[in-house]
Protein backbone atom coordinates (compact mmCIF):
# COMPACT_ATOMS: atom_id res chain seq x y z
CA UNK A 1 -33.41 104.37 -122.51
CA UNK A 2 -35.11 102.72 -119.36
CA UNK A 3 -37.30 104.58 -117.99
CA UNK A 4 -38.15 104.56 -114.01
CA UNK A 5 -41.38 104.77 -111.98
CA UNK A 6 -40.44 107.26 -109.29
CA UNK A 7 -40.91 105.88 -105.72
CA UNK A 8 -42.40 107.65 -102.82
CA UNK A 9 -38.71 109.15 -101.98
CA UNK A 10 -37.95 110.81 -105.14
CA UNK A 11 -38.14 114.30 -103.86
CA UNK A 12 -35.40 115.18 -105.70
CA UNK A 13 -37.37 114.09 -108.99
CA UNK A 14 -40.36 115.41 -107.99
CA UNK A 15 -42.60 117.54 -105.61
CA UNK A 16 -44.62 115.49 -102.48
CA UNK A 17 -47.69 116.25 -104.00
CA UNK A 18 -47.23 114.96 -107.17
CA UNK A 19 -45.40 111.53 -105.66
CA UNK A 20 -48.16 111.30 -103.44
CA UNK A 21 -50.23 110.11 -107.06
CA UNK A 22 -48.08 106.83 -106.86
CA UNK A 23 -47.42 105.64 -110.64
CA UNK A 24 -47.82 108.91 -112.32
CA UNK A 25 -44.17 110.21 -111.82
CA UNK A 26 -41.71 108.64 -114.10
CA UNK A 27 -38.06 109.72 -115.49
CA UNK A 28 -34.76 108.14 -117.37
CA UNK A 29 -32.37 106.13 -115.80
CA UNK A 30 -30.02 108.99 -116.29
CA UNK A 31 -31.83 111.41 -114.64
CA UNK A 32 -32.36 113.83 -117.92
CA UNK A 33 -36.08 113.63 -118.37
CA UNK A 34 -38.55 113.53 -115.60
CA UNK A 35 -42.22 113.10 -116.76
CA UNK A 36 -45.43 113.44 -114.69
CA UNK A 37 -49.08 112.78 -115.70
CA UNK A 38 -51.83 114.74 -114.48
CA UNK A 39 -55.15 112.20 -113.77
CA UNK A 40 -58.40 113.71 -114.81
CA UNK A 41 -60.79 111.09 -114.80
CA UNK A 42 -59.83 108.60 -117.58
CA UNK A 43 -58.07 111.47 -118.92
CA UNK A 44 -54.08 112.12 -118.36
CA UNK A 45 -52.13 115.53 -119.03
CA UNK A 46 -48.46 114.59 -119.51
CA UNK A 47 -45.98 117.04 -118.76
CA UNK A 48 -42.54 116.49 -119.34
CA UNK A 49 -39.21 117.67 -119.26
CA UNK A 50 -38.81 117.01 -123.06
CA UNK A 51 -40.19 115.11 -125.89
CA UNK A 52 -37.23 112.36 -125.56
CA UNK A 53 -39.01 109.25 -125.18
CA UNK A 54 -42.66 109.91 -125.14
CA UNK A 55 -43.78 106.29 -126.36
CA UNK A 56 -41.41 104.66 -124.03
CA UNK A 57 -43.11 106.24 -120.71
CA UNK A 58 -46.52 106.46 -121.93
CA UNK A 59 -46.41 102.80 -122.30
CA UNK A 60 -45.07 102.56 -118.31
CA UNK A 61 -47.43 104.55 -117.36
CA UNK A 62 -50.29 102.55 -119.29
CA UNK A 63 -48.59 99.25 -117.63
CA UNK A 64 -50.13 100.85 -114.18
CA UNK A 65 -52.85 103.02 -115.80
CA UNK A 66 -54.63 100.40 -117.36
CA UNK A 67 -58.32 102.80 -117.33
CA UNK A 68 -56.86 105.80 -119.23
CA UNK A 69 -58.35 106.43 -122.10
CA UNK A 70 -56.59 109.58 -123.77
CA UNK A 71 -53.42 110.51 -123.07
CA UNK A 72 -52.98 114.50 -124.09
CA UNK A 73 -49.61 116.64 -123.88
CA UNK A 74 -49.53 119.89 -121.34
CA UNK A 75 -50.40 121.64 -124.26
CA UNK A 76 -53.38 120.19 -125.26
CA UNK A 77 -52.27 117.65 -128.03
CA UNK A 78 -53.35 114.35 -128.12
CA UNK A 79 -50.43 111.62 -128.06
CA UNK A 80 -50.39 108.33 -129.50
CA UNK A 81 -53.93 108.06 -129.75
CA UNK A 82 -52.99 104.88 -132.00
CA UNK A 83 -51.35 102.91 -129.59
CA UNK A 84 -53.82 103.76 -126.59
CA UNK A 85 -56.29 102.73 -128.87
CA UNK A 86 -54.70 99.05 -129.26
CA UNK A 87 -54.18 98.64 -125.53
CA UNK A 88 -57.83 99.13 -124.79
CA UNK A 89 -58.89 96.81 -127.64
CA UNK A 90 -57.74 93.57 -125.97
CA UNK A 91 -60.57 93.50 -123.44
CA UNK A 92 -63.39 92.79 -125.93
CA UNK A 93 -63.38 89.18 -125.91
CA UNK A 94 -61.18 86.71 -123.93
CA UNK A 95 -58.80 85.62 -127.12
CA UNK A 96 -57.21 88.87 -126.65
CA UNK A 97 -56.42 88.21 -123.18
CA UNK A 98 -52.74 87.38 -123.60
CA UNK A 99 -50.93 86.02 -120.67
CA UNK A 100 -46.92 84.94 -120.85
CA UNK A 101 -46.13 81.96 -118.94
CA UNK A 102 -42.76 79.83 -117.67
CA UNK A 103 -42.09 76.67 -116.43
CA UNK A 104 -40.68 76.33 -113.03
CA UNK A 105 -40.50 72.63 -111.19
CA UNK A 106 -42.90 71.30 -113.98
CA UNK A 107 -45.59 74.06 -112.68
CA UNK A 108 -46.96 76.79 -114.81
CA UNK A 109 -46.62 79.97 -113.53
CA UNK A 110 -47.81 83.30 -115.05
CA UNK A 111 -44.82 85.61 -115.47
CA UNK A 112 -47.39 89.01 -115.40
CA UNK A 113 -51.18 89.56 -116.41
CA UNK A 114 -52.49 88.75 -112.64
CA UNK A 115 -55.21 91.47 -112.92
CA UNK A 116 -56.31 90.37 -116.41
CA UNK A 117 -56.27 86.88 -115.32
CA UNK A 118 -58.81 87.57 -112.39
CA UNK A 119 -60.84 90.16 -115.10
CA UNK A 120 -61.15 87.20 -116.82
CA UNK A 121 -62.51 85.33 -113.93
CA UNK A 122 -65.00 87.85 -113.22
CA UNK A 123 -65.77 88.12 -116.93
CA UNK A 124 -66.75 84.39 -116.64
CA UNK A 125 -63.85 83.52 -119.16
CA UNK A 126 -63.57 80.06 -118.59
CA UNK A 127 -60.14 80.18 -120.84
CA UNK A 128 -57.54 83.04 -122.02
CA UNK A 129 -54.80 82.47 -124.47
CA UNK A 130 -50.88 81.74 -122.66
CA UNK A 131 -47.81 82.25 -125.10
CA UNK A 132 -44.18 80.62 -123.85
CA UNK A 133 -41.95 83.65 -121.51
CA UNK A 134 -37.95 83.44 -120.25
CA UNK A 135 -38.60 84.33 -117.35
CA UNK A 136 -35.56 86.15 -115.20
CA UNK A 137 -33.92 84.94 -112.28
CA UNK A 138 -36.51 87.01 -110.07
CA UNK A 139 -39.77 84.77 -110.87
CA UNK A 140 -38.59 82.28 -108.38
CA UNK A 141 -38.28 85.05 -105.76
CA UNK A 142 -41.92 86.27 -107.01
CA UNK A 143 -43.24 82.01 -106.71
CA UNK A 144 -42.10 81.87 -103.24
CA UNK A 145 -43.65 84.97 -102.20
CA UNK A 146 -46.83 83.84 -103.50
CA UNK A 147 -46.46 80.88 -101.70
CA UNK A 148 -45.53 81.98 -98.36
CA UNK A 149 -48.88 83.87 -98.96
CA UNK A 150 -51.00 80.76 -99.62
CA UNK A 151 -51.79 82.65 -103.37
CA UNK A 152 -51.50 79.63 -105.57
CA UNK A 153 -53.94 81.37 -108.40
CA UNK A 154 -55.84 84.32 -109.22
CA UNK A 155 -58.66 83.41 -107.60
CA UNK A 156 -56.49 83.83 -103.71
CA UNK A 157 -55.33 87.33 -104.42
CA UNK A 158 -56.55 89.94 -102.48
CA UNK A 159 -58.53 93.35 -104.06
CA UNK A 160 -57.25 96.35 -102.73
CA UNK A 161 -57.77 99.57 -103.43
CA UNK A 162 -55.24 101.75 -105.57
CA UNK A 163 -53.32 102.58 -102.34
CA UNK A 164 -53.16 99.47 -100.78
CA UNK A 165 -52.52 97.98 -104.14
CA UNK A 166 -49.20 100.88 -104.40
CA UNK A 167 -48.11 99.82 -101.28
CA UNK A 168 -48.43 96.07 -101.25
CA UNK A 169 -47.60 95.42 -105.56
CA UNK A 170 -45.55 98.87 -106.12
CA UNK A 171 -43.34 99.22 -103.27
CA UNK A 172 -43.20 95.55 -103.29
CA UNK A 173 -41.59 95.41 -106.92
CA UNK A 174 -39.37 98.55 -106.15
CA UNK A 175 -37.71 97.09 -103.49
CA UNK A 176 -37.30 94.25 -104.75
CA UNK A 177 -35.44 95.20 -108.29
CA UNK A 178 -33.79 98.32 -106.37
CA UNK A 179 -31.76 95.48 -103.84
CA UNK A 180 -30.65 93.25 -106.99
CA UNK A 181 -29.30 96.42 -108.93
């Protein structure tokens, strides 16, 4: 089941107030299940509508939530410990900084990892490990973006804070994928 990061107009989904926390509202494609976390510090309540497809949106909601570190039901349970676990481990050193790559008019382009490639950078990484991606159609449309805004690496993208960075990366992505579907 794919699951959806709500966007700022979801009020049907969703009160104001908790839209207004950006990418902690998520729900299915079909609309059945509609989860929200709950940011306490590096701590996140989830409360959802059900228990249909708890891995599958805690690891959307890690995708944006990268500082998180426990995850605990409405009720108090802690879930998928395991796998939260893993996705912090890969910070330690800079082999476990994975980043998938294409090939697009004999350039390399990174396909996703932006923020760990400039963590890397200000880690003082002078290398991280790439492994081959398909990239979809899209990338090009992401390349020439980039381009048009003179960001040819990680080192010309612009720090933001977290609402800037929902508004500029976010929104930007949303509206995107919502005009090709």
């Amino acid at each position: 089941m794919k699951i959806i990061r709500a966007r700022i107009d979801d009020v049907h989904m969703f009160s104001k107030e908790e839209l207004k926390l950006g990418g902690c509202c998520f729900y299915t494609k079909d609309k059945s299940c509609k989860y929200f976390f709950k940011i306490e510090g590096q701590e996140a309540i989830l409360y959802a509508s059900n228990n249909m497809y708890i891995d599958e949106v805690i690891d959307e909601f890690l995708f944006y939530s990268g500082f998180i570190t426990s995850i605990k039901s409405s009720d108090g349970r802690i879930l998928n410990e395991r796998k939260l676990a893993d996705c912090k481990e890969w910070i330690q050193n800079k082999e476990d900084i994975m980043i998938p790559i294409t090939v697009i008019d004999n350039k390399i382009i990174s396909v996703d990892g932006h923020t760990r490639l400039r963590a890397a950078i200000d880690l003082g990484y002078d290398s991280v490990y790439v492994y081959y991606d398909e990239a979809g159609d899209y990338i090009s449309y992401f390349v020439n973006q980039a381009i048009n805004r003179k960001i040819f690496s990680a080192f010309d993208m612009e720090i933001v804070d977290e609402n800037q960075y929902r508004i500029k990366w976010h929104k930007f992505c949303d509206d995107f994928f919502t005009s090709v579907e």
